[in-house]
Every structure is written in C-alpha cells, then in structure tokens.
C-alpha atoms as a PDB file:
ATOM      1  CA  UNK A   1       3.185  25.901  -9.094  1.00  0.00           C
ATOM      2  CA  UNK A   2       6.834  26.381  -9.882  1.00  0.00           C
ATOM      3  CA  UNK A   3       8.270  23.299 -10.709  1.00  0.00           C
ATOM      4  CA  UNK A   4      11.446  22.081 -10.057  1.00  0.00           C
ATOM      5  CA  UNK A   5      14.399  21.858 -13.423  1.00  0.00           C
ATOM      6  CA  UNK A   6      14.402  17.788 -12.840  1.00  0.00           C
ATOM      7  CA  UNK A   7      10.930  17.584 -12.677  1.00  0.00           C
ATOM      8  CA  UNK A   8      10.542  19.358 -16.093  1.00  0.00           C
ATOM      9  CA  UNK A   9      13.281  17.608 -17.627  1.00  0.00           C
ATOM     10  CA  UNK A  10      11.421  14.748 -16.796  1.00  0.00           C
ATOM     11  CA  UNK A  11       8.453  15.554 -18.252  1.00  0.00           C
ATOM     12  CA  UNK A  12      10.241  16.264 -21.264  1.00  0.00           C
ATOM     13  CA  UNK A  13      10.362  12.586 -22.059  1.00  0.00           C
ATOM     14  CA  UNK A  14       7.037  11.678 -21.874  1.00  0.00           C
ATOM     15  CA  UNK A  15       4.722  12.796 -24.512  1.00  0.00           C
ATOM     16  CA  UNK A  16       1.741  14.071 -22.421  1.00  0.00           C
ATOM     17  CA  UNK A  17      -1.036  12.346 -24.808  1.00  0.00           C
ATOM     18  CA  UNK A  18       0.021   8.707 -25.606  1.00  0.00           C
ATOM     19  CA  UNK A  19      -0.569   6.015 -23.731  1.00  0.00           C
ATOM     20  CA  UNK A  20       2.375   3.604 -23.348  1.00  0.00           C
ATOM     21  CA  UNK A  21       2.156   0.032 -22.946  1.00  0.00           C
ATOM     22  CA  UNK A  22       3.226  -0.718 -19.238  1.00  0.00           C
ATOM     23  CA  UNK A  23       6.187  -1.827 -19.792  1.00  0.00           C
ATOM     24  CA  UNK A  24       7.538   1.422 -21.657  1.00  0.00           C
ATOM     25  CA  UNK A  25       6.028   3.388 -19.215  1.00  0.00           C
ATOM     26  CA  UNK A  26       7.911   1.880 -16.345  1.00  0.00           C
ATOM     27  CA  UNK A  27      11.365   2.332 -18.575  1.00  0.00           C
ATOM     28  CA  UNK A  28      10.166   5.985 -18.782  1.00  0.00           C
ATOM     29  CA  UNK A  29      10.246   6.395 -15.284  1.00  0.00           C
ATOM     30  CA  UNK A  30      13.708   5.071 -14.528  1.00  0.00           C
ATOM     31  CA  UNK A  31      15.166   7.455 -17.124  1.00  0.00           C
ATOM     32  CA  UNK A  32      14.237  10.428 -15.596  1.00  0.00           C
ATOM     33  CA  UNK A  33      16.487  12.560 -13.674  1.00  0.00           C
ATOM     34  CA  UNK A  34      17.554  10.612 -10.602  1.00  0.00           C
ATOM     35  CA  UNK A  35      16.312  12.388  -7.039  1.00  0.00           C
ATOM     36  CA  UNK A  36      18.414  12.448  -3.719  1.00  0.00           C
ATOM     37  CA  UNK A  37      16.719   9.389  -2.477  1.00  0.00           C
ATOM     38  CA  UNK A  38      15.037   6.299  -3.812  1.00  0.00           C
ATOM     39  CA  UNK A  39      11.787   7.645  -5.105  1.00  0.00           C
ATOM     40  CA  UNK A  40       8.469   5.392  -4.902  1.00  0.00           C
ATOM     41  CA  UNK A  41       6.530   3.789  -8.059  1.00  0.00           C
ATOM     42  CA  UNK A  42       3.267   5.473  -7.427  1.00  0.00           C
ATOM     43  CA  UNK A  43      -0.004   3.904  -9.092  1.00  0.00           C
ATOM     44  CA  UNK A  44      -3.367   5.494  -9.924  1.00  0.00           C
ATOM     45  CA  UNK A  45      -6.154   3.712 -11.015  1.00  0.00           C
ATOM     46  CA  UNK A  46      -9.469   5.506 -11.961  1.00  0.00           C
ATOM     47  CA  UNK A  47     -12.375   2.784 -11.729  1.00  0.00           C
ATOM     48  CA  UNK A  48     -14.961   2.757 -13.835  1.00  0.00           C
ATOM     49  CA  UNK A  49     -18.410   0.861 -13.830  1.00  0.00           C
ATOM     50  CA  UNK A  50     -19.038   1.680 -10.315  1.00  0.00           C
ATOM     51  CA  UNK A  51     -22.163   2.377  -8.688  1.00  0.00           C
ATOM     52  CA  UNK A  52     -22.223   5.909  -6.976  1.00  0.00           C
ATOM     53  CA  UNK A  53     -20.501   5.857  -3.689  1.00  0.00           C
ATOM     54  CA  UNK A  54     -19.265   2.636  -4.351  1.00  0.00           C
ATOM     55  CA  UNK A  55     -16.191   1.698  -2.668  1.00  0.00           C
ATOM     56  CA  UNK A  56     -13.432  -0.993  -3.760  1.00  0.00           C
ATOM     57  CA  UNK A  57     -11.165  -2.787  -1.054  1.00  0.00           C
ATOM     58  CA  UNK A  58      -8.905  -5.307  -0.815  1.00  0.00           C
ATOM     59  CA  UNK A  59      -5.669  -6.383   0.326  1.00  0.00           C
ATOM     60  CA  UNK A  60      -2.694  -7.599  -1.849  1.00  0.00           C
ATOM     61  CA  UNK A  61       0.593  -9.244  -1.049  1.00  0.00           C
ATOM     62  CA  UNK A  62       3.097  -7.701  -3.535  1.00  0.00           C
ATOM     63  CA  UNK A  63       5.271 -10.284  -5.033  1.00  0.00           C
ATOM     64  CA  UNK A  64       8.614  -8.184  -3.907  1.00  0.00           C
ATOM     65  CA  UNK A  65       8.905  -5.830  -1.242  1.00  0.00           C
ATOM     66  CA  UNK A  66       9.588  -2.347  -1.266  1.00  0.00           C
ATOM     67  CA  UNK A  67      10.377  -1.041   2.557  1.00  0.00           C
ATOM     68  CA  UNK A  68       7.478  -2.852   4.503  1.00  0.00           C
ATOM     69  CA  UNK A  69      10.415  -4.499   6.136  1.00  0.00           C
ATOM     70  CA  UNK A  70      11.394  -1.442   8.093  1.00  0.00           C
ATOM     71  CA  UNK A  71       7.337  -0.984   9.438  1.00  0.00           C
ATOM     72  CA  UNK A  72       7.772  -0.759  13.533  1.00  0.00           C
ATOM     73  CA  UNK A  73       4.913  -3.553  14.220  1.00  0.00           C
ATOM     74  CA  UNK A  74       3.310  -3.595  17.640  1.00  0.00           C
ATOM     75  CA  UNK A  75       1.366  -6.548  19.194  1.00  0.00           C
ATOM     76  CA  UNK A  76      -1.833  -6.369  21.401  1.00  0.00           C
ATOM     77  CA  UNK A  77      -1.429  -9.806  23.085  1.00  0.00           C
ATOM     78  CA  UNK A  78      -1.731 -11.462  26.083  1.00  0.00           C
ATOM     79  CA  UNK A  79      -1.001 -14.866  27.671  1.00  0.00           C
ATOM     80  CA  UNK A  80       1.541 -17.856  25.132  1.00  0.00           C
ATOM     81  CA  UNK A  81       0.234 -15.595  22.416  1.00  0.00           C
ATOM     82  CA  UNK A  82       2.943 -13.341  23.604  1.00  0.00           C
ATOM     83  CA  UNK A  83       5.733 -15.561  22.282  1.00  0.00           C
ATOM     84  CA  UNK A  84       4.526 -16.139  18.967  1.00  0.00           C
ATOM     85  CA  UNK A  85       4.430 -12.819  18.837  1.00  0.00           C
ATOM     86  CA  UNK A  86       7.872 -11.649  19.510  1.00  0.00           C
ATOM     87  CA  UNK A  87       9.155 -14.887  17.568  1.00  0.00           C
ATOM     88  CA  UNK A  88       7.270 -13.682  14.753  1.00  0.00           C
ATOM     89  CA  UNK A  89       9.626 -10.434  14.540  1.00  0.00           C
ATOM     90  CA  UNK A  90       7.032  -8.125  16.192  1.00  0.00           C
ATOM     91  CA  UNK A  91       9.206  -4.963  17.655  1.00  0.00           C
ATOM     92  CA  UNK A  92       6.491  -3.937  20.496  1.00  0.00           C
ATOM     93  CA  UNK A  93       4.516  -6.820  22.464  1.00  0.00           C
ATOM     94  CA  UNK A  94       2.130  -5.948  24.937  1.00  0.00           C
ATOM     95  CA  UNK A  95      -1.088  -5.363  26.285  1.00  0.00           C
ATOM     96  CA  UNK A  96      -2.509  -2.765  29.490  1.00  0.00           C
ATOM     97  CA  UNK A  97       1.129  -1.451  29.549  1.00  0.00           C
ATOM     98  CA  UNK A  98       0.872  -0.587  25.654  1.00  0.00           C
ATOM     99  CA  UNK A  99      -2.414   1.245  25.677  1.00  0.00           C
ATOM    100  CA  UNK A 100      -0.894   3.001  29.051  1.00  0.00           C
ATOM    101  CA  UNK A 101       1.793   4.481  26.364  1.00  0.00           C
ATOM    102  CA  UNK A 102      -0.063   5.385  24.127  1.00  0.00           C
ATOM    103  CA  UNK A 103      -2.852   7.345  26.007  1.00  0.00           C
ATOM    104  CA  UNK A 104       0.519   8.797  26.767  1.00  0.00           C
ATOM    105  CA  UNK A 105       1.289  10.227  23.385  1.00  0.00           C
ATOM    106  CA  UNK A 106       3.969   7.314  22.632  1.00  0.00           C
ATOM    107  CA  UNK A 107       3.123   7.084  18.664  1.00  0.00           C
ATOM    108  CA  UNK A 108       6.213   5.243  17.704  1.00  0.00           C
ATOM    109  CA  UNK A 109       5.306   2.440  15.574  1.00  0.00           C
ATOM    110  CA  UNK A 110       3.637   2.193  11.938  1.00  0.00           C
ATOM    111  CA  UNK A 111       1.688  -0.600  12.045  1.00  0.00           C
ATOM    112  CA  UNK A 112      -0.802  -1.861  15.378  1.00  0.00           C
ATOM    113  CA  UNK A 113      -2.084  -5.693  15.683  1.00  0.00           C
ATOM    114  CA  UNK A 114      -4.473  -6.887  17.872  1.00  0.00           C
ATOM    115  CA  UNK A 115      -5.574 -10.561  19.350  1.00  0.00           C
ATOM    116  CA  UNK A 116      -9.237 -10.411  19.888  1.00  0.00           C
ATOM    117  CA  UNK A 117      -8.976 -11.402  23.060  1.00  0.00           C
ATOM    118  CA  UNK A 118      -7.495  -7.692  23.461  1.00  0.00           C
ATOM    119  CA  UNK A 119     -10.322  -5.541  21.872  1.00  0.00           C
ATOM    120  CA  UNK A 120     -11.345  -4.311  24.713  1.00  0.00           C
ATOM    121  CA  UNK A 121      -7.676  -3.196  25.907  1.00  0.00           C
ATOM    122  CA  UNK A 122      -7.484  -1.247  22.218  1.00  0.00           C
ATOM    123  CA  UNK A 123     -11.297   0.095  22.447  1.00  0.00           C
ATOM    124  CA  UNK A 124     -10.055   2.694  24.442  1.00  0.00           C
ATOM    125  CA  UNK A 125      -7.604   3.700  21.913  1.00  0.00           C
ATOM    126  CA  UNK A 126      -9.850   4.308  19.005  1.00  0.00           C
ATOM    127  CA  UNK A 127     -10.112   7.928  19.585  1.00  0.00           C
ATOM    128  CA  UNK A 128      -5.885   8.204  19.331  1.00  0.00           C
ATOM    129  CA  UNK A 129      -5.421   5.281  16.901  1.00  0.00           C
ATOM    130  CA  UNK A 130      -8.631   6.045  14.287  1.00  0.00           C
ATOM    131  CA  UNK A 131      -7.824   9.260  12.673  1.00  0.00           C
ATOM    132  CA  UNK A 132      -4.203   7.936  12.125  1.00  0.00           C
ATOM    133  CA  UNK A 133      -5.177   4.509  10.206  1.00  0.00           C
ATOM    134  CA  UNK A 134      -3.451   2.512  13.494  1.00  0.00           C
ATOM    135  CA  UNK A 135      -6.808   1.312  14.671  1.00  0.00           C
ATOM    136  CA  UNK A 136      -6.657  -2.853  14.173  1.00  0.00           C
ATOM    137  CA  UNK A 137      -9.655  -3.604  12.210  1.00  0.00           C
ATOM    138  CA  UNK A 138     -10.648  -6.724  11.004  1.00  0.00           C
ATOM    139  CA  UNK A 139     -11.246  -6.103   7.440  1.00  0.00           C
ATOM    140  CA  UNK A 140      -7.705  -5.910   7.479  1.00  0.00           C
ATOM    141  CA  UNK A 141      -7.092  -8.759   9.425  1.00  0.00           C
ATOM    142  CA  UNK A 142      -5.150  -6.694  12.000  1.00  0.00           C
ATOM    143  CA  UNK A 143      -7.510  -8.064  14.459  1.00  0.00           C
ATOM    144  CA  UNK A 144      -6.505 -11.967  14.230  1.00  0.00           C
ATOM    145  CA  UNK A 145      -5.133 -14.979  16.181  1.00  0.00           C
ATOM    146  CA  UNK A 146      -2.757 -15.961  13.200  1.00  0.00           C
ATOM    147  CA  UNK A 147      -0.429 -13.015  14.606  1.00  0.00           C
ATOM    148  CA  UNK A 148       2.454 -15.134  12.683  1.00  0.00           C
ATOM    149  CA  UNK A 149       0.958 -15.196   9.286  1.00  0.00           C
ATOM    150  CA  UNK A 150      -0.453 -11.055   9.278  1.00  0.00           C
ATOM    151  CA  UNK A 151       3.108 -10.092  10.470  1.00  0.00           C
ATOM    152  CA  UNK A 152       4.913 -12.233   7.908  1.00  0.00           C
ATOM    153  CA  UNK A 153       2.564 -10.576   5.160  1.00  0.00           C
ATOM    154  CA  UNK A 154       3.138  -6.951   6.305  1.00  0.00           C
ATOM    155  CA  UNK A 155       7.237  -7.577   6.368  1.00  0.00           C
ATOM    156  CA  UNK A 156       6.268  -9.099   2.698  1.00  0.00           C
ATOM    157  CA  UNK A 157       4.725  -6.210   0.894  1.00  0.00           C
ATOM    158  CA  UNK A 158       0.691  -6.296   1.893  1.00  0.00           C
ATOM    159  CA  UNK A 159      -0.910  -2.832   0.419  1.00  0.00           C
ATOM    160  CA  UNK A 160      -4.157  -1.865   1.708  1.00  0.00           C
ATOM    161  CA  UNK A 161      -6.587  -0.934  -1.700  1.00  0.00           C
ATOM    162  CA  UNK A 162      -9.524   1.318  -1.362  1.00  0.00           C
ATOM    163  CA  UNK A 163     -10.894   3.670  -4.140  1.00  0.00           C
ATOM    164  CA  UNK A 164     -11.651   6.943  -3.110  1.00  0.00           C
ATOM    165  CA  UNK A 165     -15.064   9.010  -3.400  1.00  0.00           C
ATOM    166  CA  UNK A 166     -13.883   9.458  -7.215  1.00  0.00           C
ATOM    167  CA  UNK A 167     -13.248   5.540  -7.797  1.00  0.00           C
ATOM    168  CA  UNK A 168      -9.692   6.230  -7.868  1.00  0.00           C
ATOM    169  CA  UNK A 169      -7.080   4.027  -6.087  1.00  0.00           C
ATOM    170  CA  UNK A 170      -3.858   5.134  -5.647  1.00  0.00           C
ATOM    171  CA  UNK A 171      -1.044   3.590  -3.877  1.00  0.00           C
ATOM    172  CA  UNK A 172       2.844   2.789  -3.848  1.00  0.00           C
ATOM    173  CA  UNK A 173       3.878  -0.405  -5.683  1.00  0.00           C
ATOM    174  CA  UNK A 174       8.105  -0.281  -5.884  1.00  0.00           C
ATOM    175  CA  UNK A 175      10.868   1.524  -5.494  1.00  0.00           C
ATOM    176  CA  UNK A 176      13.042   3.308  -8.499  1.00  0.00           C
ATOM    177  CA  UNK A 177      15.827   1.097  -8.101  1.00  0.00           C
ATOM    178  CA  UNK A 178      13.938  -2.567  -8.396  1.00  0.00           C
ATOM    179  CA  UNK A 179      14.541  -4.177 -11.677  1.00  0.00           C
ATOM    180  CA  UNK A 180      11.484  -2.892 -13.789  1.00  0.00           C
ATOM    181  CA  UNK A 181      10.422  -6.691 -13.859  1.00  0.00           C
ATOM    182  CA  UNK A 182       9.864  -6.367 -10.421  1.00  0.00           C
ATOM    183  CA  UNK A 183       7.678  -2.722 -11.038  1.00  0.00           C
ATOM    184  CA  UNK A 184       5.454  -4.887 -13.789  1.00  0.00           C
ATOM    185  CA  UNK A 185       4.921  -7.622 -11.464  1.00  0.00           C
ATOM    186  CA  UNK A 186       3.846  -5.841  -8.169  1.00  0.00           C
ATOM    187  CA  UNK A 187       1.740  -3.519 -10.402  1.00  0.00           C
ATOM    188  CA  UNK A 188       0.410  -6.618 -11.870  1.00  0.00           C
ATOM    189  CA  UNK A 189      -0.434  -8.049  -8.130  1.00  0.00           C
ATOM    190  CA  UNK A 190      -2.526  -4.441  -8.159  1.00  0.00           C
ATOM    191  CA  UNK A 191      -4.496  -5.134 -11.235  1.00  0.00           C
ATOM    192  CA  UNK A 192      -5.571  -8.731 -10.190  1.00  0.00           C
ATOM    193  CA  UNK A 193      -6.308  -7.726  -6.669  1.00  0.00           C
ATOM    194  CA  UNK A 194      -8.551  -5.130  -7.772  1.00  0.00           C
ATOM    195  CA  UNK A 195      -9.994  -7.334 -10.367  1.00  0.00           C
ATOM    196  CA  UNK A 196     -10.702 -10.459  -7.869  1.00  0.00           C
ATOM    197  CA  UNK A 197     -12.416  -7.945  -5.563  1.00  0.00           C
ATOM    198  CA  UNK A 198     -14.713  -6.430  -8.264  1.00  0.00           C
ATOM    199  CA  UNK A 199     -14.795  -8.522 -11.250  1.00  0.00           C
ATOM    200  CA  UNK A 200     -16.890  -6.307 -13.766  1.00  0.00           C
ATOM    201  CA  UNK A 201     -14.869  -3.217 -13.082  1.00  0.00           C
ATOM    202  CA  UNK A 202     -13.038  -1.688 -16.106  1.00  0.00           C
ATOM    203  CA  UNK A 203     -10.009   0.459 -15.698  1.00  0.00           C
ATOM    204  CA  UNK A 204     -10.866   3.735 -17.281  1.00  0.00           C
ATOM    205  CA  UNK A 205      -7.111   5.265 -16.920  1.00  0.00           C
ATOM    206  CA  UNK A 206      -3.955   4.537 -15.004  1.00  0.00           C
ATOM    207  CA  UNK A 207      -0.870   6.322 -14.338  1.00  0.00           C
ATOM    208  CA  UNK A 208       2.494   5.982 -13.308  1.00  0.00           C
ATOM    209  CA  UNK A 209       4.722   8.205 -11.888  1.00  0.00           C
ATOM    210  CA  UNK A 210       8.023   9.073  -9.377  1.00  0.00           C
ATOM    211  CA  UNK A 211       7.482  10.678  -6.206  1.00  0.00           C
ATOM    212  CA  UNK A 212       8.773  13.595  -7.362  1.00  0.00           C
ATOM    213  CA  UNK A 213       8.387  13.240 -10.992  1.00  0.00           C
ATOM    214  CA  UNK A 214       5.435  13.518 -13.969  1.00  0.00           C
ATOM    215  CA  UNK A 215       2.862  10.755 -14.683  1.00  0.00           C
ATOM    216  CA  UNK A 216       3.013   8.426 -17.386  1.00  0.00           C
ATOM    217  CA  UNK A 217      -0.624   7.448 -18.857  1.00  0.00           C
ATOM    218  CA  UNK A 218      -0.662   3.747 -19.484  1.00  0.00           C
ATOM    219  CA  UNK A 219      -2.842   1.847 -22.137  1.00  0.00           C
ATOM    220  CA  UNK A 220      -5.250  -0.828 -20.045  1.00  0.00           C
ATOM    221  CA  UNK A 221      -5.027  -2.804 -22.897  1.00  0.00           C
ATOM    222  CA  UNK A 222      -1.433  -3.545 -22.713  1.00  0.00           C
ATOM    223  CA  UNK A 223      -1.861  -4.886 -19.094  1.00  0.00           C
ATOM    224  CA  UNK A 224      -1.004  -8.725 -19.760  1.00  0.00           C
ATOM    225  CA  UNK A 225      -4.522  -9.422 -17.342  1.00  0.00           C
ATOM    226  CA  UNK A 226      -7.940 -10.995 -18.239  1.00  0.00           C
ATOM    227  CA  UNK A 227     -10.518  -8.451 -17.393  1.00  0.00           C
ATOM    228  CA  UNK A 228     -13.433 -10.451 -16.160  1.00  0.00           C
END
C-alpha cells in the first residue's frame, strides 16, 4: 500500500523495535506531522491468558472527553419519564412515533436508549438497529430507568470494551490536541477497566497510534497499574 509522505515521515521517528514507556510514546505521537483535522489516539491491546473464544467486556468512563459530547442521543420513553429525558439533554424523545421513523429509514442519531417499559416498542427494530450497534442492550445499560445517569456518562466519555476473536481490544481514547496528561490518563481508565473486568489477564502488547499515522509499541511494564 502506497503510503502517504506524512505518514512516512512519521514513522521515521519511531524506531520500529523498542518499546517506549507510555509516556514517550504518547510525546511521539504529537510530534508527528500534523493532519487536516484532529486525529484520534487509537489504542490496541492484545490480551493474553485467555481461554479460547474468550471474550473481555466492559464499560469505562474516560476521565476527559474526546467528542462524545456531539453523539445525537435518542430516548425510547414513555409517560413523566419523558421529561427526565429531554432535561437530561437527550436530542430525540419518543416512543411509537420513533420506531415509526425509523422503520422509515430515519438513521439520524448515534446513540439509542431505551426504558424497559419500551422493549417491546424497540423489539421490532432489532432487525434495523442490530447490525448497526444501535440496538439498546442491557449489558450496556442502554436499556435502564436511570435515563439521567447513562446519558450523563455517554456526554462524559463512556467507551464500550470488547476483545475481538484474537483477544485484541482496540478503541479510541483522545484526541491529538488534549494535553498528553490527559492521553495517559484516559488510556490509564483503559488499562484498569480491562483489568477490573478480568483480573488475571496480562497485556501481551499495546500500541499507540494517530488515525492516520504509524503505531508506537509500548512497554506494559511502564504502565503506572498493578496487574492483579
């Protein structure tokens, strides 16, 4: 794949076989080249100690927020549920004339919460919602009657974890232009989130990198973390 004369200056400044302590690693990053747009931290994790097929997830509330304020959040509710809702800073409140929309093809909104008193309204959605991740699901706690609290958390900086077939979890953590102090801490809030959901797991490598840019090995043992 051709790559791009940023991208390989970039890569110029990270030597391919050392692992940097986190810290360095995130400095790495904001050196390189700047892009046309505020690129995303991107973390992967490769797992190991897992059992075959074994699957980690778990939610964590990053410590600063990059974007989740801009998500488009729509409400399943019905009845005085409705108010908390909007008060909560929900942009699309609703029930029948919601699912009516959608069923439509109206897709215009990133994340979908439902009451359970609902469920049955949204049901009929699963086919349209599912293969999209909108589906409300209460692993997530998308499904809930603390619509307050869920919406508060998304507009915070809630990430979704789950390893992959491979036992490798890979998700956003920052923007380029937070303070790297803010980088170290949300990918900190990754670490422990993982760790408190599977406490024997070991992290066998990690990797930062741009959007658009090279990855940066880190050492695990650098991570200022207690690996249970």
């Amino acid at each position: 794949m051709r790559r791009s004369k940023r991208y390989k200056k970039s890569r110029e400044l990270v030597d391919r076989v050392k692992l940097y302590p986190l810290e360095e690693a995130l400095a790495i990053l904001k050196s390189f080249p700047p892009a046309k747009f505020d690129e995303t931290v991107e973390l992967s994790i490769r797992l190991g100690s897992l059992a075959a097929k074994e699957v980690v997830r778990t939610t964590v509330i990053l410590p600063h927020q990059y974007g989740s304020s801009k998500k488009k959040i729509l409400v399943f509710v019905k009845g005085e549920k409705t108010k908390e809702a909007k008060d909560a800073g929900a942009d699309y409140v609703g029930a029948e004339d919601l699912s009516e929309k959608i069923l439509g093809g109206w897709l215009d909104f990133d994340v979908a919460i439902a009451t359970p008193e609902t469920m049955s309204i949204v049901a009929k959605l699963a086919r349209i919602l599912g293969p999209r991740g909108l589906m409300p699901n209460p692993k997530n706690e998308t499904v809930t009657s603390d619509i307050t609290r869920v919406i508060k958390e998304i507009r915070g900086g809630r990430n979704e974890i789950k390893s992959d077939e491979h036992g490798i979890v890979r998700t956003g953590v920052a923007k380029v232009s937070q303070p790297i102090q803010q980088v170290r801490e949300n990918c900190t809030a990754i670490f422990e989130g993982i760790l408190k959901a599977k406490q024997l797991v070991k992290f066998s490598t990690i990797v930062v990198a741009t959007t658009m840019g090279p990855g940066v090995k880190v050492d695990p043992s650098s991570l200022k973390i207690e690996q249970v």
